[in-house]
Protein backbone atom coordinates (compact mmCIF):
# COMPACT_ATOMS: atom_id res chain seq x y z
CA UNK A 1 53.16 83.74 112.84
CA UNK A 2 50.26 84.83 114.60
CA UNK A 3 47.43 86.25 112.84
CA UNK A 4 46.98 90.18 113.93
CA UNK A 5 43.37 91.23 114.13
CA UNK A 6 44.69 94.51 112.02
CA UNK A 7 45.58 92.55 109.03
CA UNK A 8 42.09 90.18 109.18
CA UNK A 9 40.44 93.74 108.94
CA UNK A 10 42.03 94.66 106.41
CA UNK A 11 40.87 91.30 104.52
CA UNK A 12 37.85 91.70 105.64
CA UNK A 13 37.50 95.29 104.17
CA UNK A 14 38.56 93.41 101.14
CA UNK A 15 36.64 90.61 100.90
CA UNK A 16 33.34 92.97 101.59
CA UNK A 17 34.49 95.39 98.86
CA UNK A 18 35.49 92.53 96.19
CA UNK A 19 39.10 93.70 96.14
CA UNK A 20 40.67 90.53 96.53
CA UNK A 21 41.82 87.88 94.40
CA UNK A 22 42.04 84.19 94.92
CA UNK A 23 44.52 82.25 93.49
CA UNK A 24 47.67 82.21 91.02
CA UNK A 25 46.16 81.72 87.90
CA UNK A 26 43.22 84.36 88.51
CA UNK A 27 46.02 86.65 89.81
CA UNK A 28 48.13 85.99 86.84
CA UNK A 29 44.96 86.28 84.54
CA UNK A 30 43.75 89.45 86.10
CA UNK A 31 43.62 93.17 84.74
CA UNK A 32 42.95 95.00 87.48
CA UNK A 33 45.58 96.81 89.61
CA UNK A 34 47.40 94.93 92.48
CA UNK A 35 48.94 96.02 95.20
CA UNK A 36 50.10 92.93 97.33
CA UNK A 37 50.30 89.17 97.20
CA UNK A 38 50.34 86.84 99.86
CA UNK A 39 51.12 83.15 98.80
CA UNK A 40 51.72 80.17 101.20
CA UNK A 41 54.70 78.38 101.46
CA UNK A 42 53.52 75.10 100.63
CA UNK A 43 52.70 76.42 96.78
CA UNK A 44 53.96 74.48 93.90
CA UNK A 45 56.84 75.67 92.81
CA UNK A 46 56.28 76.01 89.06
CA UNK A 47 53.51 78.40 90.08
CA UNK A 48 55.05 80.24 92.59
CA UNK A 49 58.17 81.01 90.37
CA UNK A 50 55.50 82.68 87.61
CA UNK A 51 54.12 84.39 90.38
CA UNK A 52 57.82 85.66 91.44
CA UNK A 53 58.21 87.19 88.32
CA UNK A 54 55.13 88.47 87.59
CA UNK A 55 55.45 90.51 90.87
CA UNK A 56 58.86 91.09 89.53
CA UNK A 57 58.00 92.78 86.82
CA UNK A 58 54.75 95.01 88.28
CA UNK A 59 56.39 95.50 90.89
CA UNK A 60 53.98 94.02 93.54
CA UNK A 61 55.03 93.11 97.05
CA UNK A 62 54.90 89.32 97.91
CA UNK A 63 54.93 87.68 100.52
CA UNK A 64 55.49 83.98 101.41
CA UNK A 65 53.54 83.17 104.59
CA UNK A 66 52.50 79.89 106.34
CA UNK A 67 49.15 78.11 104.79
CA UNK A 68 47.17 78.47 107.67
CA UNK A 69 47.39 82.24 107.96
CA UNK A 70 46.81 82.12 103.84
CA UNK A 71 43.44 80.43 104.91
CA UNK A 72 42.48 82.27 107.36
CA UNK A 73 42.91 85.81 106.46
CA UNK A 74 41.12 84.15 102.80
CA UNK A 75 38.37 82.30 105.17
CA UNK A 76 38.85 79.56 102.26
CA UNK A 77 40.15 76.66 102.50
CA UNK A 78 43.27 75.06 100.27
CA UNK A 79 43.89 78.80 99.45
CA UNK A 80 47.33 78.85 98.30
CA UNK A 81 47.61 82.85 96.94
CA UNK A 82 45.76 86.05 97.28
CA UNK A 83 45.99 89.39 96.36
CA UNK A 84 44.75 92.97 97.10
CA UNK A 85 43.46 95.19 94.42
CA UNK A 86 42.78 98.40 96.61
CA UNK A 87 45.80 100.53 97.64
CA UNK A 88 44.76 101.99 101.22
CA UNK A 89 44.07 97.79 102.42
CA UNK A 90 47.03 96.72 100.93
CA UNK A 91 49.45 99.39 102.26
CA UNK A 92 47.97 98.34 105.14
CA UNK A 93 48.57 94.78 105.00
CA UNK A 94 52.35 95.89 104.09
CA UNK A 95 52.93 97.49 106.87
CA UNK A 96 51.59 95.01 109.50
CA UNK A 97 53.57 92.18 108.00
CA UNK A 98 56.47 94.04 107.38
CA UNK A 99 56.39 95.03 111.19
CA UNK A 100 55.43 98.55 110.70
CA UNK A 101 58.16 99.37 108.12
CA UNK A 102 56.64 100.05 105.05
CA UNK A 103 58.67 101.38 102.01
């Protein structure tokens, strides 16, 4: 998948405004609202599945990309998971990567 300059914005915008989360455990650890998850595919499963349900069961969107775009839209690397804490940038993010269909 190729990385649209939209959606590194919107990271950006993230980064800048410390609305972002790195990682499963400080994602699963966290208190503050999220909106969306992005987590590569290469994750280990036992994390991955407890990030499943927690999304389950708050009702976050995930989404299971390729590590490289994890990385770059993170600009870290061995980033396996990240997540959005602002609404507007993660609404955003939805609707780029779900191809302009957001629900």
């Amino acid at each position: 998948m190729l990385i649209n300059n939209k959606i590194k914005t919107y990271f950006g915008f993230a980064i800048k405004s410390r609305n972002i989360i790195y990682g499963g455990d400080n994602l699963l650890a966290s208190r503050s609202k999220i909106y969306v998850v992005l987590c590569s595919k290469d994750i280990n499963r036992t994390a991955l599945k407890g990030i499943q349900e927690y999304c389950e069961n708050k009702r976050i969107k995930l989404f299971l990309l390729e590590t490289e775009f994890i990385e770059e839209v993170s600009q870290k690397m061995n980033c396996k998971c990240v997540a959005v804490c602002d609404r507007n940038l993660a609404n955003g993010i939805i609707n780029e990567l779900s191809g302009g269909f957001n629900e």
